[in-house]
Protein backbone atom coordinates (compact mmCIF):
# COMPACT_ATOMS: atom_id res chain seq x y z
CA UNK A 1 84.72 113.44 175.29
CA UNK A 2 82.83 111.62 172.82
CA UNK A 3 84.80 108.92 171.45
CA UNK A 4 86.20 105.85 172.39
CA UNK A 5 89.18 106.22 170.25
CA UNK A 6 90.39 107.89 167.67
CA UNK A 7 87.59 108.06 164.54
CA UNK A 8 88.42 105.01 162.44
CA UNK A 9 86.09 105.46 159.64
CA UNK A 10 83.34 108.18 158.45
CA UNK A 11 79.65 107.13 158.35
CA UNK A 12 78.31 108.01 155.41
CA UNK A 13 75.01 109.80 155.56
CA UNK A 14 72.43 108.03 154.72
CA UNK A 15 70.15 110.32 153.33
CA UNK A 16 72.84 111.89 151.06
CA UNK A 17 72.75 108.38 149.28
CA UNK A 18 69.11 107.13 149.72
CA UNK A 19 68.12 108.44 146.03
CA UNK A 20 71.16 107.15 144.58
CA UNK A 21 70.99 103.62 146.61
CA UNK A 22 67.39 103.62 145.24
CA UNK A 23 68.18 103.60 141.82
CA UNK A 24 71.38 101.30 142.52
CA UNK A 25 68.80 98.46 144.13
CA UNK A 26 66.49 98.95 141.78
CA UNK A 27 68.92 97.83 138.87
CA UNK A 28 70.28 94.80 141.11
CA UNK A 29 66.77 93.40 141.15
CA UNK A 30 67.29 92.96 137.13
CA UNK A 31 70.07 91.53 137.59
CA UNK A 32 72.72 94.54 136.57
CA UNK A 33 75.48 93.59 137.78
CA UNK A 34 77.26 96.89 137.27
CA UNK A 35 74.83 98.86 139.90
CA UNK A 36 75.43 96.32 142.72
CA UNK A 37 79.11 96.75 141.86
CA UNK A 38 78.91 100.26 142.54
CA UNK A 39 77.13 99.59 145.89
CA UNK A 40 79.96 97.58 146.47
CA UNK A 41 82.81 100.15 146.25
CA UNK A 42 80.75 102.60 148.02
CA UNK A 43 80.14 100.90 150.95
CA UNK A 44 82.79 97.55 150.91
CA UNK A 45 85.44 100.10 153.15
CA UNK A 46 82.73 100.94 155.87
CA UNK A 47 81.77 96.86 155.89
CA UNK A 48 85.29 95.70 156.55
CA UNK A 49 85.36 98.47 159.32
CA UNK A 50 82.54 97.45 160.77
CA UNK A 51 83.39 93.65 160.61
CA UNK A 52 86.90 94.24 161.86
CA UNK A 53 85.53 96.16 165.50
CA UNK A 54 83.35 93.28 165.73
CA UNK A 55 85.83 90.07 164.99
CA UNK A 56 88.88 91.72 165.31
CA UNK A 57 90.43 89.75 162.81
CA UNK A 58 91.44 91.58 159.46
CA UNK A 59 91.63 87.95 157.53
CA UNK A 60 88.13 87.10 158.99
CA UNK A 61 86.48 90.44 158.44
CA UNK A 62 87.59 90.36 154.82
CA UNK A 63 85.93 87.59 154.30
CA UNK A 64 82.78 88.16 156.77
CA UNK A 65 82.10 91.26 154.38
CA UNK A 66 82.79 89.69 151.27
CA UNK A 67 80.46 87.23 152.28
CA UNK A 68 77.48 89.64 153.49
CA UNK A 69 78.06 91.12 149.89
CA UNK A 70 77.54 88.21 148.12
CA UNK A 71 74.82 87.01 150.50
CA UNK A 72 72.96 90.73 148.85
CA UNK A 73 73.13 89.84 145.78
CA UNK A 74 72.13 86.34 146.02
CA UNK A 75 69.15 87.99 147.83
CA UNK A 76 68.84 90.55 145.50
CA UNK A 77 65.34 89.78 143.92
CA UNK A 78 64.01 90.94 147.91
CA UNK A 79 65.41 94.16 147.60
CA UNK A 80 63.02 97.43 148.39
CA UNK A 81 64.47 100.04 146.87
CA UNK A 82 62.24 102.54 149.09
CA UNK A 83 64.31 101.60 152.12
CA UNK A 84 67.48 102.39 152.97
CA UNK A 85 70.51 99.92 151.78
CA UNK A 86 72.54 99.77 154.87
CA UNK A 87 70.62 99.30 157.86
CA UNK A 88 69.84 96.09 155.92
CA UNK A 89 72.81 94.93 154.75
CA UNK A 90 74.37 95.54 158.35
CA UNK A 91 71.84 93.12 159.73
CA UNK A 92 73.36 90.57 157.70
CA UNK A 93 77.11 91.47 157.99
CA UNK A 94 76.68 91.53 162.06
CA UNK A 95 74.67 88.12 162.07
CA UNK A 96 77.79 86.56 159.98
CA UNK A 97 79.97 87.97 162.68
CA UNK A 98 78.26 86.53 165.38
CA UNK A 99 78.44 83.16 164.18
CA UNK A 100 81.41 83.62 163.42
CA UNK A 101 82.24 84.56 166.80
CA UNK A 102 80.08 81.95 168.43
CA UNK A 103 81.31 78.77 166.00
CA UNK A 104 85.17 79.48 165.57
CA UNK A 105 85.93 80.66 168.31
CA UNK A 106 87.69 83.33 166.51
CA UNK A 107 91.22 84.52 168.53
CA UNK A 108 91.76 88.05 167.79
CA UNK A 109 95.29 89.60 166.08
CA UNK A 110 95.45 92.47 167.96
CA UNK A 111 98.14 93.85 166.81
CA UNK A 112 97.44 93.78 163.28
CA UNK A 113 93.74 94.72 163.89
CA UNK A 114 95.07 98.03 165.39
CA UNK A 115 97.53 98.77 162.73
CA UNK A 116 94.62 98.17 159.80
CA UNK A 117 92.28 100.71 162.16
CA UNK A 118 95.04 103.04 162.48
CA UNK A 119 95.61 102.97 158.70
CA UNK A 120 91.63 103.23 158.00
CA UNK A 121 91.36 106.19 160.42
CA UNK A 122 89.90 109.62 158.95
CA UNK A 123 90.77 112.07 161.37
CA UNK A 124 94.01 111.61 163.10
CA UNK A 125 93.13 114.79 165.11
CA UNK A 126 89.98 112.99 166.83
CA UNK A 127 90.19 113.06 170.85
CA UNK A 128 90.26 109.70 172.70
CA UNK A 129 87.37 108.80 175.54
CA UNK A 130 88.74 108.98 178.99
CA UNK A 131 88.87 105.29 179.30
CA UNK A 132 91.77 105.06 176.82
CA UNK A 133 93.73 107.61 178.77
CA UNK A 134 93.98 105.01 181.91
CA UNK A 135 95.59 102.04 180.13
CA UNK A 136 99.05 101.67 178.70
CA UNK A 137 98.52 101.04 175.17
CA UNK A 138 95.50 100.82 172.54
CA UNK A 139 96.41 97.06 172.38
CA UNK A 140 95.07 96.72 175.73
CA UNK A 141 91.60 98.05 174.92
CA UNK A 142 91.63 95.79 172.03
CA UNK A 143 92.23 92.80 174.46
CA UNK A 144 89.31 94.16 176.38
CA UNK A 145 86.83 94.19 174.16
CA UNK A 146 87.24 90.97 172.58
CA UNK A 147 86.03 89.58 175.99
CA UNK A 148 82.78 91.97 175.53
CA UNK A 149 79.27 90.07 175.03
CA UNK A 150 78.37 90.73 171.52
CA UNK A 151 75.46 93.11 172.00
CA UNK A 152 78.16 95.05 173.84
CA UNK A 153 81.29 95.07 171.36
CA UNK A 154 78.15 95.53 168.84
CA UNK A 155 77.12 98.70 170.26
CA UNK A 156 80.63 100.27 171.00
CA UNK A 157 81.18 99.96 167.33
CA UNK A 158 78.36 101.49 166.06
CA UNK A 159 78.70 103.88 168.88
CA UNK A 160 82.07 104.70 168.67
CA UNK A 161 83.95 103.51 165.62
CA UNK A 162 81.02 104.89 163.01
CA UNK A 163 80.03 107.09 165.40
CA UNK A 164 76.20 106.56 164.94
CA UNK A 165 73.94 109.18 167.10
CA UNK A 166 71.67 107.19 169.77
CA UNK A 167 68.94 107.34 167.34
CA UNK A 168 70.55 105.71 164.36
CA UNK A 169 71.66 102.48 166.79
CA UNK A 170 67.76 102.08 168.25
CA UNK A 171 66.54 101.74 164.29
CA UNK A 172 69.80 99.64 163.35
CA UNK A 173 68.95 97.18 166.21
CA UNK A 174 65.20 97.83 166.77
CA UNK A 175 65.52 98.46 170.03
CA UNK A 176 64.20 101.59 171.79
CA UNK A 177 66.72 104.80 172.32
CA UNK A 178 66.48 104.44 175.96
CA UNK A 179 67.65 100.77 176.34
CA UNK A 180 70.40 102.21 173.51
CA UNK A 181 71.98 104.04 176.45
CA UNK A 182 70.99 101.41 179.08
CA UNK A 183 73.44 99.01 176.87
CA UNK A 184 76.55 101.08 175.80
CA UNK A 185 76.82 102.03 179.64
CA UNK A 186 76.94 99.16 180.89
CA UNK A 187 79.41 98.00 178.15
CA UNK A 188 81.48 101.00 178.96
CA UNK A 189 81.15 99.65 182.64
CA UNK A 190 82.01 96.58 181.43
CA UNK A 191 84.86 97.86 179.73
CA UNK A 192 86.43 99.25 182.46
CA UNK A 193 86.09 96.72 184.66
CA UNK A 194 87.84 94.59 182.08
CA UNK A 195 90.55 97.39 181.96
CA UNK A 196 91.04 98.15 185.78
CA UNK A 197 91.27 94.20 186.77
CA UNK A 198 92.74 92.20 183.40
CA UNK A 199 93.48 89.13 185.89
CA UNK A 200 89.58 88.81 186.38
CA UNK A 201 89.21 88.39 181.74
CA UNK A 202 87.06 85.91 180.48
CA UNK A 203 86.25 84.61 177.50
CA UNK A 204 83.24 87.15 175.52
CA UNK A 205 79.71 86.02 175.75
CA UNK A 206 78.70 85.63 171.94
């Protein structure tokens, strides 16, 4: 099986859009403010996902991906219009979460992290990775991956809550495929460990 857990959010496909996103960035750069609200609403749901899986706080990824939005458009005079909006925009949304890990110390709400997923989720019907079946309750995996590094949590995310293919994570991070896979094993490794001895839990490596 596949996935992690159950599919909390689509990817959109980001060819479907590049055309559109072109024209949308091009009309930020002078300043319409219209176009980058559009990019806004298309994307501000898949943001918050994103920022969620990776702080685990609703409160703080509501404001992380507020933030990376309004970090865009101050940018927006260094937008290329030939290259694809959201492999860019992630780069800033995930840096703001790892600060954000790193200086707050950020304590996760599991519970209502969960519960905003579980609202967010697309397809109810979606089959849960093996992992999941061996603990008690989702709330437990939760508590395990806040104490992932960040290049770990990072890549289950991608990997499993937008469900990017191995190919799509190398360009997103700009690392090679191979060390792709390398890194979500041994965060799945990681994982389990985490799952299968809780009394050994750190504290996450940011």
């Amino acid at each position: 099986m596949d996935t992690l857990v159950a599919e909390l959010t689509e990817a959109p496909a980001v060819a479907q859009f590049v055309d559109e996103d072109a024209e949308l960035l091009a009309a930020c750069t002078r300043g319409r403010t219209l176009a980058f609200h559009q990019l806004v609403e298309k994307y501000k749901r898949r943001a918050y996902y994103v920022a969620l899986g990776l702080v685990g706080s609703s409160d703080d990824a509501w404001d992380l991906s507020q933030e990376a939005f309004i970090r865009i458009w101050k940018g927006r005079k260094g937008f290329d219009p030939a290259r694809p909006f959201w492999p860019w925009f992630y780069a800033i949304l995930a840096n703001l979460c790892k600060n954000c890990l790193r200086d707050r110390d950020v304590r996760v709400r599991h519970a209502d992290g969960i519960r905003r997923m579980e609202e967010g989720r697309c397809d109810p019907s979606g089959n849960p990775e093996a992992i999941l079946q061996e603990t008690e309750t989702q709330q437990e995996v939760w508590a395990a991956i806040e104490k992932l590094p960040f290049k770990f949590r990072e890549i289950i995310v991608l990997r499993h809550f937008q469900e990017m293919p191995y190919d799509a994570i190398a360009r997103q991070l700009g690392i090679p495929e191979g060390s792709v896979m390398s890194r979500l094993y041994y965060a799945r490794k990681k994982l389990r460990e985490i799952l299968e001895h809780p009394e050994k839990r750190g504290t996450s490596d940011v």
